[in-house]
N, C-alpha and C. Protein backbone atom coordinates (compact mmCIF):
# COMPACT_ATOMS: atom_id res chain seq x y z
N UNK A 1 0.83 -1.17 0.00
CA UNK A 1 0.00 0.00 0.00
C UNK A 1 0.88 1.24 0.00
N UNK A 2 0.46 2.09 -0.55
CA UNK A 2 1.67 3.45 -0.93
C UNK A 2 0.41 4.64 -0.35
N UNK A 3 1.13 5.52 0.51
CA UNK A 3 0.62 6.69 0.93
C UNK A 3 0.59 7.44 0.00
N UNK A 4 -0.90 7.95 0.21
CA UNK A 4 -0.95 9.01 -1.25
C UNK A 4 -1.47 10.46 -1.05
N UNK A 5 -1.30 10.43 0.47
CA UNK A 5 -1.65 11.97 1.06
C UNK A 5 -1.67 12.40 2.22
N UNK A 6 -1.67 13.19 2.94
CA UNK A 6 -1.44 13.60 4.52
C UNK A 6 -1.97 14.59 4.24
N UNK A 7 -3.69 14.63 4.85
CA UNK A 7 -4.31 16.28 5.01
C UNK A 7 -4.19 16.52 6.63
N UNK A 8 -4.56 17.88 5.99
CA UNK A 8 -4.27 18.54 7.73
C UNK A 8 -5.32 19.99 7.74
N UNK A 9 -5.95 20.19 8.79
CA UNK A 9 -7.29 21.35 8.75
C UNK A 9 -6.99 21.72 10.03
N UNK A 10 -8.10 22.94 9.99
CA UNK A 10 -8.06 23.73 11.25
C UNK A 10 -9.61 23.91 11.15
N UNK A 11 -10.14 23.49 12.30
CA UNK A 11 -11.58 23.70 12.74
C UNK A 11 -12.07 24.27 13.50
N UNK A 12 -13.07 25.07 13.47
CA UNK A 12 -13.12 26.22 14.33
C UNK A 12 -14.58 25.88 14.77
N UNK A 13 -15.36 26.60 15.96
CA UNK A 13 -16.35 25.72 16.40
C UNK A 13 -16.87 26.50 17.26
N UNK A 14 -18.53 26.18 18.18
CA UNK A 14 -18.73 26.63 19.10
C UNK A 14 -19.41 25.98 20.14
N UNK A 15 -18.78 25.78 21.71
CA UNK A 15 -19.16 24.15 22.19
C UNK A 15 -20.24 24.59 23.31
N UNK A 16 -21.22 24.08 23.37
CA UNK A 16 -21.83 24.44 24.23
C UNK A 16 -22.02 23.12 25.41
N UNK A 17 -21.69 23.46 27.14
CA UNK A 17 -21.75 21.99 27.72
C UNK A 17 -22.42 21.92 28.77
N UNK A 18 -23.40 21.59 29.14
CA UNK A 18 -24.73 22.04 30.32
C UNK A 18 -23.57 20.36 31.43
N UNK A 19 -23.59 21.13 32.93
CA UNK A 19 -23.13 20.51 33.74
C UNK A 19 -24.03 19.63 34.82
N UNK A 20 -23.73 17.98 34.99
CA UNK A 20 -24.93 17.99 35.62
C UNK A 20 -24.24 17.14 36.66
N UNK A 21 -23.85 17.62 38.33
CA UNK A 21 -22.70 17.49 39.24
C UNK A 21 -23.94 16.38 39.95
N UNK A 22 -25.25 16.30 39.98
CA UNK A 22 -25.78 15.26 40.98
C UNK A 22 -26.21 16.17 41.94
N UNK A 23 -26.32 15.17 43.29
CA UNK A 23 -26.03 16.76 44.58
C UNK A 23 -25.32 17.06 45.00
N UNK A 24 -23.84 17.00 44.16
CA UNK A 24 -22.54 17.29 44.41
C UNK A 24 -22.70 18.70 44.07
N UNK A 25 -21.90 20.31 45.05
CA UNK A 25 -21.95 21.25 45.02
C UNK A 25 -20.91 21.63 43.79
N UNK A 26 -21.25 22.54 42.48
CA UNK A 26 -20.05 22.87 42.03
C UNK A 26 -18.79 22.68 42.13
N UNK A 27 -18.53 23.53 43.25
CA UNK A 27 -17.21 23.96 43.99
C UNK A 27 -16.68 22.92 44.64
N UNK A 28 -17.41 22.15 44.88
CA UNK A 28 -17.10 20.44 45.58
C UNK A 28 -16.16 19.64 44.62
N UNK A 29 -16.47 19.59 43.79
CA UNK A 29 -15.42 19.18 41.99
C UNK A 29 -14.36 20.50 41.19
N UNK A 30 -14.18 21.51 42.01
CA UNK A 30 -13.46 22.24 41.20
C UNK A 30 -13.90 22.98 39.86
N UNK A 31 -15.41 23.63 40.17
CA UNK A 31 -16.32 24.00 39.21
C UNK A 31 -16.77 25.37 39.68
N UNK A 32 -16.38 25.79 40.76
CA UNK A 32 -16.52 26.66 41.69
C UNK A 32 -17.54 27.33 40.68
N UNK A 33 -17.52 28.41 40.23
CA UNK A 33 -18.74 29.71 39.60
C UNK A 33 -18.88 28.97 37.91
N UNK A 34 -18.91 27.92 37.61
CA UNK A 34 -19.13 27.61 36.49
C UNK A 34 -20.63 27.79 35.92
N UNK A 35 -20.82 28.43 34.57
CA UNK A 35 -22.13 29.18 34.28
C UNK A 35 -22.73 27.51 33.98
N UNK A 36 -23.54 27.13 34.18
CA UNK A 36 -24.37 26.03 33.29
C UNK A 36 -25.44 26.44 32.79
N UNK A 37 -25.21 26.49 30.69
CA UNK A 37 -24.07 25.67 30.25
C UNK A 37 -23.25 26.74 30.08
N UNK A 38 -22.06 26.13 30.42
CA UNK A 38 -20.53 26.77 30.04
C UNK A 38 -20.85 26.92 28.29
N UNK A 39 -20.27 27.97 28.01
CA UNK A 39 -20.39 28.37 26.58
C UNK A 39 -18.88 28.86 26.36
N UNK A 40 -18.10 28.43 24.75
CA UNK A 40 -17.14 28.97 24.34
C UNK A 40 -16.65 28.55 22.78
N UNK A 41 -15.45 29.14 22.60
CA UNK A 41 -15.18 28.36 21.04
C UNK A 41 -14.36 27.21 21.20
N UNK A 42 -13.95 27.15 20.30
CA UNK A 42 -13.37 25.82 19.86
C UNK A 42 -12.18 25.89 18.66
N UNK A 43 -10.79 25.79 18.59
CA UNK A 43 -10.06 25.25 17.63
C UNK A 43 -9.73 23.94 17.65
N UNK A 44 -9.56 23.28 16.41
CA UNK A 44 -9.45 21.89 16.18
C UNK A 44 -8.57 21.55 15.05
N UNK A 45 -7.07 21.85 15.64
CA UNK A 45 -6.08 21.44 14.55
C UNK A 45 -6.22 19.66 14.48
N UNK A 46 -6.28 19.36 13.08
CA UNK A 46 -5.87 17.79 12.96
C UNK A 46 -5.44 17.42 11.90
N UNK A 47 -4.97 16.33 11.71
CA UNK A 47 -4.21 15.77 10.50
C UNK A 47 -5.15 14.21 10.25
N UNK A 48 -4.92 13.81 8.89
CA UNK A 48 -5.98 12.81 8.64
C UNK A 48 -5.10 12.04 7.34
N UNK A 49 -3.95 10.54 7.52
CA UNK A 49 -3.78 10.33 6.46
C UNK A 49 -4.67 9.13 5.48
N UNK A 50 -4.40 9.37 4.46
CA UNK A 50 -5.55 8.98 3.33
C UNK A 50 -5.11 7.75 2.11
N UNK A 51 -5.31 6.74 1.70
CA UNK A 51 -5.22 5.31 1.33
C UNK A 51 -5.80 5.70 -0.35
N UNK A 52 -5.33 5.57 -1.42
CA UNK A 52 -6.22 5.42 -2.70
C UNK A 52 -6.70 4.19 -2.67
N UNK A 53 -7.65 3.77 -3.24
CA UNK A 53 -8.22 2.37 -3.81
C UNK A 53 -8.85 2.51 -5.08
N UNK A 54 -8.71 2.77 -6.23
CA UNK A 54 -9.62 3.01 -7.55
C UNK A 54 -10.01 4.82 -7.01
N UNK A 55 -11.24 4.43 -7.16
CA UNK A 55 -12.24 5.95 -7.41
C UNK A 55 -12.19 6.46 -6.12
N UNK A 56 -12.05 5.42 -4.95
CA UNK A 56 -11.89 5.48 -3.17
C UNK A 56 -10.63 5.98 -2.76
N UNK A 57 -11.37 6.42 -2.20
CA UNK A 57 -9.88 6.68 -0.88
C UNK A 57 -10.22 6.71 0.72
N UNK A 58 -9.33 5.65 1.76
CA UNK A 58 -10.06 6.31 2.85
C UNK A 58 -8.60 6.53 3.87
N UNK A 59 -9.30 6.97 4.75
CA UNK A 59 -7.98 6.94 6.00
C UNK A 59 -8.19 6.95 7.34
N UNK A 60 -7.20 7.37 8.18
CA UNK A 60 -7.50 7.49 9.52
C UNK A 60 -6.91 8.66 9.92
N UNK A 61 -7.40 9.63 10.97
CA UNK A 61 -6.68 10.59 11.33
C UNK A 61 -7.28 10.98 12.86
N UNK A 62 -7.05 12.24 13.41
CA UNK A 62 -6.98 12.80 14.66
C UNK A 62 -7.24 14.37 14.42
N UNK A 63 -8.39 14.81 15.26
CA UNK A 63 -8.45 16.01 15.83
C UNK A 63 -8.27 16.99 17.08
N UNK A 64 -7.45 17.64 17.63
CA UNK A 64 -7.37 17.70 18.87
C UNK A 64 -8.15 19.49 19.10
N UNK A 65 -9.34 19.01 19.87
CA UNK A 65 -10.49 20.08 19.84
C UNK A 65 -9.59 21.25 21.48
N UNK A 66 -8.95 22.30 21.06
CA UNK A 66 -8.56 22.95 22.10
C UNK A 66 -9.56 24.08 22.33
N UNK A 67 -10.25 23.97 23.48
CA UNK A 67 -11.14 24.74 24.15
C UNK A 67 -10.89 25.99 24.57
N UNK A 68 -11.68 27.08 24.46
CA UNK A 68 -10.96 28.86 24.52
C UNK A 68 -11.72 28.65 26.20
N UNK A 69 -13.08 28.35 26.63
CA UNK A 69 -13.06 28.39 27.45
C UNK A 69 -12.57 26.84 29.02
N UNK A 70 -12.06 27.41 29.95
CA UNK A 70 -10.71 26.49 30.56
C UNK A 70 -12.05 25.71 31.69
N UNK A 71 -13.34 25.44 31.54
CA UNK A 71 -13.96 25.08 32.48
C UNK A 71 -14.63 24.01 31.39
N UNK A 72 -14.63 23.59 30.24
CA UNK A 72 -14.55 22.77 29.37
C UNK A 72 -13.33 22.03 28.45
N UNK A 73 -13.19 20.55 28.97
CA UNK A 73 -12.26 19.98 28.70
C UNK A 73 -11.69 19.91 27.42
N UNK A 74 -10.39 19.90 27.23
CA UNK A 74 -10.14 19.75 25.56
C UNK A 74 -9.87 18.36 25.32
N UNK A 75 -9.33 18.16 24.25
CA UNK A 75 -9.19 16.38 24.43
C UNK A 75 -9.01 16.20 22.68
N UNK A 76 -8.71 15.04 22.43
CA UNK A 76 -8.47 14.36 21.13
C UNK A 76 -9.74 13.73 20.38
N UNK A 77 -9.95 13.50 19.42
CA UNK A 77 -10.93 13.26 18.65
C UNK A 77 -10.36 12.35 17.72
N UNK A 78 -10.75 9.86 17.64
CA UNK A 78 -10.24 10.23 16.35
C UNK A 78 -11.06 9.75 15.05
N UNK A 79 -10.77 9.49 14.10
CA UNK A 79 -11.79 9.58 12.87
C UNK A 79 -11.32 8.49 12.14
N UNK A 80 -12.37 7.78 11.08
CA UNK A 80 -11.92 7.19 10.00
C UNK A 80 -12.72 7.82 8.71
N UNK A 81 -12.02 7.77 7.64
CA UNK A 81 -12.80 8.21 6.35
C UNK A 81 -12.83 7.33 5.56
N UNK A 82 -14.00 7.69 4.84
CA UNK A 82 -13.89 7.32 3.36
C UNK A 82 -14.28 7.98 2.58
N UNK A 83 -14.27 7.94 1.09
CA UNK A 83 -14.60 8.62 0.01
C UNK A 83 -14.61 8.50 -1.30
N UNK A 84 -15.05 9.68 -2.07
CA UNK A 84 -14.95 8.78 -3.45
C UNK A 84 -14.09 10.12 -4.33
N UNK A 85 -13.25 10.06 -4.79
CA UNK A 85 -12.40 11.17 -5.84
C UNK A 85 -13.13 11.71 -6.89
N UNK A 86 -13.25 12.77 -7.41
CA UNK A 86 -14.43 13.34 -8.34
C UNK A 86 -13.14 13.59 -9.44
């Protein structure tokens, strides 16, 4: 199999995350004045490499969603594709 591409994007976003602690107090978890829902953006640099097959192509890649606001977790994202070449 021969690599036939390495994409790479930037995703931009807006996350919205309603908190639901139980009858655990906010501030009890380190949530102290957190608005629920926490509202903020989102960048999502990732890279995604890509397989030809005929008219197909698919791959596997990774997004890592970094959060503007710090009371919503950031974290990795990962993906498989497929597709068809026009």
């Amino acid at each position: 199999m021969k690599l036939k591409d390495l994409a790479d994007q930037l995703g931009l976003g807006f996350t919205s995350m309603k908190w639901d602690f139980g009858g655990v107090d906010a501030a009890d978890v380190r949530y102290g004045d957190a608005k629920n829902p926490s509202t903020g953006f989102q960048f999502a640099p990732g890279a995604t490499v890509l397989w030809p097959h005929g008219k197909f192509q698919g791959g596997v890649g990774f997004d890592y969603v970094v959060q503007a606001n710090g009371t919503i977790p950031s974290g990795f994202i990962g993906k498989l594709v497929a597709g068809v070449k026009l």
